[in-house]
C-alpha atoms as a PDB file:
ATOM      1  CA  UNK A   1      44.944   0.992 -34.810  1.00  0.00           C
ATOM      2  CA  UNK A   2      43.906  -0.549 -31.593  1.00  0.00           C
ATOM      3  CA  UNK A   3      42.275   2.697 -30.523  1.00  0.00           C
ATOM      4  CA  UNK A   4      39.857   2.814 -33.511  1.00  0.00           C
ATOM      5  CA  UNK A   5      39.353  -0.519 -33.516  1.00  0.00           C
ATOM      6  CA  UNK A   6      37.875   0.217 -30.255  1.00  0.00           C
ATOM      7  CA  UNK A   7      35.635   2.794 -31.106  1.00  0.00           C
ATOM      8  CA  UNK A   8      34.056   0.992 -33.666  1.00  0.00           C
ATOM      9  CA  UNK A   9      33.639  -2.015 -32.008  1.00  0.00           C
ATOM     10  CA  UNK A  10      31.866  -0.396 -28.754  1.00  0.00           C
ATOM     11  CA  UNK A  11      29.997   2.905 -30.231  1.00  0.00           C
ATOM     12  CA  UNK A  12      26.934   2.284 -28.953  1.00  0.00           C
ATOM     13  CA  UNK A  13      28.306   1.876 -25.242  1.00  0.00           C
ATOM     14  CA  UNK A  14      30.754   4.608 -25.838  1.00  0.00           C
ATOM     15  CA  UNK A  15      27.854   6.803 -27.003  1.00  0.00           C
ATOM     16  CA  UNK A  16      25.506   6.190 -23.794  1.00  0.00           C
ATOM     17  CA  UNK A  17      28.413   6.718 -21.298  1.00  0.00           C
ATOM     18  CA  UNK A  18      28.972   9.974 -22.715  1.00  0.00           C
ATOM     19  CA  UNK A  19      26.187  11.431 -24.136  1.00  0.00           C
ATOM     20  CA  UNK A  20      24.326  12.629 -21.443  1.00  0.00           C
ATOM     21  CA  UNK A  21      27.383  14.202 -19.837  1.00  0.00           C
ATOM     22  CA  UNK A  22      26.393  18.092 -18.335  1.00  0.00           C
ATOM     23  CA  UNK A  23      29.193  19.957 -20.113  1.00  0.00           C
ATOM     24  CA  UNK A  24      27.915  23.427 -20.103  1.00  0.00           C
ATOM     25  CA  UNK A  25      30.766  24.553 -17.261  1.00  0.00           C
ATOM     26  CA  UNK A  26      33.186  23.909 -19.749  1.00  0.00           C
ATOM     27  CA  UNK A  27      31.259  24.763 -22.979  1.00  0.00           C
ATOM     28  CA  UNK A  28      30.763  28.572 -21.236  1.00  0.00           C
ATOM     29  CA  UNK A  29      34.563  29.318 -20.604  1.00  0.00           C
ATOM     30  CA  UNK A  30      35.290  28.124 -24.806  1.00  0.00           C
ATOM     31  CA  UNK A  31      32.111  29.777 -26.093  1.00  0.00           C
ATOM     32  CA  UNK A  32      32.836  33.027 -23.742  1.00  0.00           C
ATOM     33  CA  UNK A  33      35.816  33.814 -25.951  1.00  0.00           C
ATOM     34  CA  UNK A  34      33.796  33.055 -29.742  1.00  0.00           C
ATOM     35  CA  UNK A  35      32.439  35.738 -31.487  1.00  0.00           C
ATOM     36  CA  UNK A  36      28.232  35.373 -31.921  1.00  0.00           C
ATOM     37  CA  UNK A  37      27.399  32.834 -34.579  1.00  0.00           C
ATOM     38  CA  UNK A  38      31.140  32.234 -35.031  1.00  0.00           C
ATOM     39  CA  UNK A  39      32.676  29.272 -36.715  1.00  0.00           C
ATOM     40  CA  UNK A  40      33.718  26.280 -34.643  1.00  0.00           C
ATOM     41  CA  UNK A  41      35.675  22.895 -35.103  1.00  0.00           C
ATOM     42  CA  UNK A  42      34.889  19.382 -33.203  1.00  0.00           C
ATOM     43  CA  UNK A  43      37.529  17.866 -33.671  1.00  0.00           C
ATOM     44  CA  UNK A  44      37.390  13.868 -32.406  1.00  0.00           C
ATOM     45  CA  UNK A  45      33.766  15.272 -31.928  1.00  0.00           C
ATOM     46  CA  UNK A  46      33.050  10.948 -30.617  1.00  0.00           C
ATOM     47  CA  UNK A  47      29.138  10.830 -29.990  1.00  0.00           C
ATOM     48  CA  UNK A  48      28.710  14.278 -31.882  1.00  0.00           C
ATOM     49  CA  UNK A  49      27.369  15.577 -27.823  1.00  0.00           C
ATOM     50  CA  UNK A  50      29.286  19.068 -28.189  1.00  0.00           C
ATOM     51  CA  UNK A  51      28.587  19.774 -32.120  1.00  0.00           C
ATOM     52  CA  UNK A  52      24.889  19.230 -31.246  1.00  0.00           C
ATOM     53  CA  UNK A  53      25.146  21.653 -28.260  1.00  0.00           C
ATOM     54  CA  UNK A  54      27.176  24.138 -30.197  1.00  0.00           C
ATOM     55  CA  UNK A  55      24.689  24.096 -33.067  1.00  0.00           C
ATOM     56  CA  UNK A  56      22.052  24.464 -30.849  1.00  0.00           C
ATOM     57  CA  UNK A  57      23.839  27.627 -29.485  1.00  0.00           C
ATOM     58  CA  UNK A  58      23.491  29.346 -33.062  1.00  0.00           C
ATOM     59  CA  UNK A  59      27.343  28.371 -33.860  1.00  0.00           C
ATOM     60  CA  UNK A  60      28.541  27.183 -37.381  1.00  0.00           C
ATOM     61  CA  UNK A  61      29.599  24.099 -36.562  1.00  0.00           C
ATOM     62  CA  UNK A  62      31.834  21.120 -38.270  1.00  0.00           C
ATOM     63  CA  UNK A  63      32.908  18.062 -36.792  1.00  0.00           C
ATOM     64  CA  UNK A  64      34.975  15.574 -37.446  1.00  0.00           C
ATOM     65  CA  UNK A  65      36.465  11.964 -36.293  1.00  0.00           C
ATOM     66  CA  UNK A  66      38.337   9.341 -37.204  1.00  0.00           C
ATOM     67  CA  UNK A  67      35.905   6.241 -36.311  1.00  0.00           C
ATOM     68  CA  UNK A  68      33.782   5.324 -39.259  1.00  0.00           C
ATOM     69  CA  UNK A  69      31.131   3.760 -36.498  1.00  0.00           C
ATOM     70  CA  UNK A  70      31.152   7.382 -34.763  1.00  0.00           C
ATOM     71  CA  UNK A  71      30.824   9.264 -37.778  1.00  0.00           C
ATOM     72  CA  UNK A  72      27.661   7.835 -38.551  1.00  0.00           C
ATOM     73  CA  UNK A  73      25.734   7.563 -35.093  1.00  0.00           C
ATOM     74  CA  UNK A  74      27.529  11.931 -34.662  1.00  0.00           C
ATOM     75  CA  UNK A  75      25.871  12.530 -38.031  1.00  0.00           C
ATOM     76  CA  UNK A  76      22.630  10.978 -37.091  1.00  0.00           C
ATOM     77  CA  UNK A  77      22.641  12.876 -34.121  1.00  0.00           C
ATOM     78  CA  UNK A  78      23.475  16.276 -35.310  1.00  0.00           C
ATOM     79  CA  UNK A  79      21.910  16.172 -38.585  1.00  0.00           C
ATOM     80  CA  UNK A  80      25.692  17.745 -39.788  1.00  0.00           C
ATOM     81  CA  UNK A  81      27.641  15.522 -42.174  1.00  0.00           C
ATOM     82  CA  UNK A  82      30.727  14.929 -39.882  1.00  0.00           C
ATOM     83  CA  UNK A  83      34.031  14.041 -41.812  1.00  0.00           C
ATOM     84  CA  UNK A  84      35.240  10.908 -41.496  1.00  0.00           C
ATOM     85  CA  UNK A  85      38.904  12.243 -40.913  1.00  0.00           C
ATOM     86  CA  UNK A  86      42.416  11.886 -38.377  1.00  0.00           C
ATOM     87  CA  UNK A  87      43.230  15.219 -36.810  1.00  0.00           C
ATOM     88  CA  UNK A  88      46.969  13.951 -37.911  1.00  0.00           C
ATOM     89  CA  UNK A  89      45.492  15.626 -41.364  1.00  0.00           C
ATOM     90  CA  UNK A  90      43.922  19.187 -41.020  1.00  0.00           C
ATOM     91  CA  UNK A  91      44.926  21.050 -43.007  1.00  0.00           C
ATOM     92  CA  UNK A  92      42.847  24.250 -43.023  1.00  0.00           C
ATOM     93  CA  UNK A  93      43.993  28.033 -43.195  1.00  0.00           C
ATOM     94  CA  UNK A  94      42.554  30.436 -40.874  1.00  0.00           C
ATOM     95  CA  UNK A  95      39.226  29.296 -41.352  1.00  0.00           C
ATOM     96  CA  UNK A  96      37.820  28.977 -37.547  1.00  0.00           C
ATOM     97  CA  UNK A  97      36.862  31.130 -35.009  1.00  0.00           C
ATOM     98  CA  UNK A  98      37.381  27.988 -32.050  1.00  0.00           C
ATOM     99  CA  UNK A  99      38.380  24.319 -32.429  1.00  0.00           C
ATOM    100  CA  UNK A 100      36.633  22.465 -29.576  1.00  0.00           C
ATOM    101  CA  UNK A 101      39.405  18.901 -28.843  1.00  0.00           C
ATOM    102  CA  UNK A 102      37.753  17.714 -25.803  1.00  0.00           C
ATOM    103  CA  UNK A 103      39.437  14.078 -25.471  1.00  0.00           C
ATOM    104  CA  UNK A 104      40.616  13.472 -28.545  1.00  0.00           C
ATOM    105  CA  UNK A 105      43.851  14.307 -28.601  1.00  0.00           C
ATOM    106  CA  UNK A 106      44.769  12.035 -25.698  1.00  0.00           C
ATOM    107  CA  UNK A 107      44.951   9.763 -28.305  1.00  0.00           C
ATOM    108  CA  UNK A 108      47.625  11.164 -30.855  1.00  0.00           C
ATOM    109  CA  UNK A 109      51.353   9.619 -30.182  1.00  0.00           C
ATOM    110  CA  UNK A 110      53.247  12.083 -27.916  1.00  0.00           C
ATOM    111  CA  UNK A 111      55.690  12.435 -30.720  1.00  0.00           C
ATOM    112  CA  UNK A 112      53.285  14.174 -32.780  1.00  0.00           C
ATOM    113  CA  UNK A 113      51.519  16.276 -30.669  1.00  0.00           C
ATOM    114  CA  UNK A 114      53.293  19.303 -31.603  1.00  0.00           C
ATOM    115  CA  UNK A 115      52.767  19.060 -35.138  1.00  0.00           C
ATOM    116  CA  UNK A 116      49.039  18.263 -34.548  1.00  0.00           C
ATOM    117  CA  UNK A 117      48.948  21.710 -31.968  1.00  0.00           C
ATOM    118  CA  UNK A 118      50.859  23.067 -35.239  1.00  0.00           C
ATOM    119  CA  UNK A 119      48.028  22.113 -37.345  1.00  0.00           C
ATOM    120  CA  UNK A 120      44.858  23.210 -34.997  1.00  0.00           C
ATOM    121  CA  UNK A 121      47.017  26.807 -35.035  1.00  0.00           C
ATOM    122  CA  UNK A 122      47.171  27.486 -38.385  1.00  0.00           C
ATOM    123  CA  UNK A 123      43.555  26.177 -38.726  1.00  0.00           C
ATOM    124  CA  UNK A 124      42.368  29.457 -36.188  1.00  0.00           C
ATOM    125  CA  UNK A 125      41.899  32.324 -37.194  1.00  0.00           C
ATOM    126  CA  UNK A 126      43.386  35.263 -35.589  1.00  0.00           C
ATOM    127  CA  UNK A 127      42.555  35.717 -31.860  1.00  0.00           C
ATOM    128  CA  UNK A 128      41.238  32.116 -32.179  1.00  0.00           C
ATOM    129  CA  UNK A 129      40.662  29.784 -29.260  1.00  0.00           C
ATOM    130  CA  UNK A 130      41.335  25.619 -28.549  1.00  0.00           C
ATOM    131  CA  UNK A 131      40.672  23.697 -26.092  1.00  0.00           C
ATOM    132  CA  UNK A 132      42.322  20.835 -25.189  1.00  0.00           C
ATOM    133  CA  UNK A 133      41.110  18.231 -22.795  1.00  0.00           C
ATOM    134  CA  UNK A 134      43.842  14.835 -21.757  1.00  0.00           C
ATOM    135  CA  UNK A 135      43.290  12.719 -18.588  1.00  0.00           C
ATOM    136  CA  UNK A 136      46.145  13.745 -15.797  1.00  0.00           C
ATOM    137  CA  UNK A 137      49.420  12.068 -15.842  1.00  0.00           C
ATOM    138  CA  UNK A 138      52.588  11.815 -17.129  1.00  0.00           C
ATOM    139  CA  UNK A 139      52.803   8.684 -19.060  1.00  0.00           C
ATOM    140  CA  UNK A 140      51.800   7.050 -22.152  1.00  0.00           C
ATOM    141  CA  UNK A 141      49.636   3.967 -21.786  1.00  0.00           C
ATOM    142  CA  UNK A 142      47.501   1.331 -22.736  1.00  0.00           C
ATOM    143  CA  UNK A 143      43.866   0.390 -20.881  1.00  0.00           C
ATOM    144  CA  UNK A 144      41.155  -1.281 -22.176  1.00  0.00           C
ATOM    145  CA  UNK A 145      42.299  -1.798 -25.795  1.00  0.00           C
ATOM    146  CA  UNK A 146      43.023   2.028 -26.439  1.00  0.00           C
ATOM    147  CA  UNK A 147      46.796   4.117 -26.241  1.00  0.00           C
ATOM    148  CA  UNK A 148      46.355   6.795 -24.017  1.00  0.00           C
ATOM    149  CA  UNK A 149      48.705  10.277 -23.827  1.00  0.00           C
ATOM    150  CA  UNK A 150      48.223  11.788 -20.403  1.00  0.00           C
ATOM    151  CA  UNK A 151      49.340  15.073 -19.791  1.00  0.00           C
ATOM    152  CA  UNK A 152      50.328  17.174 -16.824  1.00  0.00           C
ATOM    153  CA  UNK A 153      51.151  20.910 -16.390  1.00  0.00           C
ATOM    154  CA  UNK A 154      54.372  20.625 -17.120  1.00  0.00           C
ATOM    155  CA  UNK A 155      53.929  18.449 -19.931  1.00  0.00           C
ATOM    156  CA  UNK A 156      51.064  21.061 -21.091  1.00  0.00           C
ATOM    157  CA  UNK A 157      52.868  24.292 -20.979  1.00  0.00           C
ATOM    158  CA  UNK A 158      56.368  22.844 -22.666  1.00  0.00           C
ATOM    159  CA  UNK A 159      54.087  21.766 -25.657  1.00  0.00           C
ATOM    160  CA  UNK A 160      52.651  24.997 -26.657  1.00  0.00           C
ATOM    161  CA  UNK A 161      55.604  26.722 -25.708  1.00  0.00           C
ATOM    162  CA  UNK A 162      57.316  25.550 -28.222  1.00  0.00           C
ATOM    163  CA  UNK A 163      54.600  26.977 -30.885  1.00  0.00           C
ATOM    164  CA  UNK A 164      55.537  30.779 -30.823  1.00  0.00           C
ATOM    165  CA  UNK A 165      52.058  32.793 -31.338  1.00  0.00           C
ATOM    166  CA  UNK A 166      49.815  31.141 -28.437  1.00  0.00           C
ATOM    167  CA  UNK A 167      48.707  32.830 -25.537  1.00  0.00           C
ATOM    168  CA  UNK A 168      47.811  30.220 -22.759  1.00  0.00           C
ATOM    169  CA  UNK A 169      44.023  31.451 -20.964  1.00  0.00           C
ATOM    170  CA  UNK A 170      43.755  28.973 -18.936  1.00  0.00           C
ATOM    171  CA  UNK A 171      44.837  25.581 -17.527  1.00  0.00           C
ATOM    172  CA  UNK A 172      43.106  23.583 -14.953  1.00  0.00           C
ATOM    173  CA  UNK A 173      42.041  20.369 -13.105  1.00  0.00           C
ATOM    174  CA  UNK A 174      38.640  19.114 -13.321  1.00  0.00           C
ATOM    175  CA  UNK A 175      37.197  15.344 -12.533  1.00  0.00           C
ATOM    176  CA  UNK A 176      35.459  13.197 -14.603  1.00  0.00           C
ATOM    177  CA  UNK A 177      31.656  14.178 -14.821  1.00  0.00           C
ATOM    178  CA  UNK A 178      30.805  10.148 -15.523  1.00  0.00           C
ATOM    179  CA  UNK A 179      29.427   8.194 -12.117  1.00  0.00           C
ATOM    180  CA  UNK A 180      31.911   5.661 -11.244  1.00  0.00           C
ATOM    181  CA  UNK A 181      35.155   7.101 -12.820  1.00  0.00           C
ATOM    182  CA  UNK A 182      37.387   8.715 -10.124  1.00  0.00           C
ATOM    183  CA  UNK A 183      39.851  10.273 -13.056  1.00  0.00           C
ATOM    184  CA  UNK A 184      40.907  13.845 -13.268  1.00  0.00           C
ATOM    185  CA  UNK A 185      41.646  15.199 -16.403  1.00  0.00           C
ATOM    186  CA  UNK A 186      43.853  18.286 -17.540  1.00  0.00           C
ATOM    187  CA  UNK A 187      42.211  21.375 -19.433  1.00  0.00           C
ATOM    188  CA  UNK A 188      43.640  23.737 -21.556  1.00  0.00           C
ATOM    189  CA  UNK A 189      42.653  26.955 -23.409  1.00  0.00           C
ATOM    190  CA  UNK A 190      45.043  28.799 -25.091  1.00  0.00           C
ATOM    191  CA  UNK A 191      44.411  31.780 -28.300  1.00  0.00           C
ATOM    192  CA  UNK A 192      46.081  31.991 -31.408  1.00  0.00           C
ATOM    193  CA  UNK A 193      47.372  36.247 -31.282  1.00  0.00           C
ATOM    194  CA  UNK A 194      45.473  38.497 -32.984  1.00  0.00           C
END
């Protein structure tokens, strides 16, 4: 619980270093592959940044996250009642069009990322997209007071392989938009068939 203690200790700092982040690069190669108006998923949506900017698009949006200090300041943001919930516990059918995981699930055990990939499929509906965004490596760590799951290619494609039904878009390398953090992180995009 040292991750969420985290969170909810240093919201407002977490907030400002990320808010302001120009994500629209990213934001175009999700939303390219949702239909108009269609129904989207922030899941570990942090600050609430993306659900704004997706609701602000014309998308249904819900959000959710499991730090009670983020819920409220994403709520406040977005005006959208954000769920105060672990992605360890979706449980929705076929109910989403895209589920938008930008660096949140760097923080679910390595042991359970499968079932949690498991969980975002069955949440999509057909011909449904995710993205997925972990900083690069290979190792499971601890910095700053939060666990970290870092994931590489190989590490990437092995984990949805082993979900038959997704279609991999894209994967690629991207650094850190934030001034003074040299990381790279590891995108993916993959589609639920139709």
């Amino acid at each position: 619980m040292a991750t969420l203690d985290y969170y909810d200790r240093h919201a407002d700092q977490f907030v400002q270093s990320t808010l302001d982040v120009d994500m629209e690069s990213l934001y175009y190669l999700f939303l390219e592959n949702i239909p108009e108006y269609g129904h989207i998923l922030d899941l570990g949506c942090g600050s609430g940044r993306d659900t704004l900017a997706f609701k602000n698009k014309g998308y249904q949006v819900e959000a959710l996250d499991y730090s009670k200090a983020l819920v409220e300041k994403a709520t406040a943001l977005t005006g959208i009642p954000v769920r105060y919930q672990s992605f360890y516990d979706l449980n929705e059918h076929g109910i989403y069009d895209g589920i938008w995981a930008c660096a949140s699930l760097l923080h679910c055990e390595r042991a359970r990322l499968p079932e949690v990939v498991r969980r975002i499929y069955r949440a999509l509906r057909h011909g449904g997209v995710c993205y997925m965004s972990f900083k690069y490596g290979s190792t499971d760590r601890q910095q700053d007071g939060r666990v970290f799951t870092d994931l590489d290619e190989e590490q990437a494609k092995e984990l949805l392989h082993h979900i038959s039904g997704i279609q991999l878009l894209n994967l690629w390398l991207t650094e850190d938009r934030r001034p003074d953090r040299p990381e790279m992180w590891l995108n993916l995009l993959w589609k639920k068939d139709d």
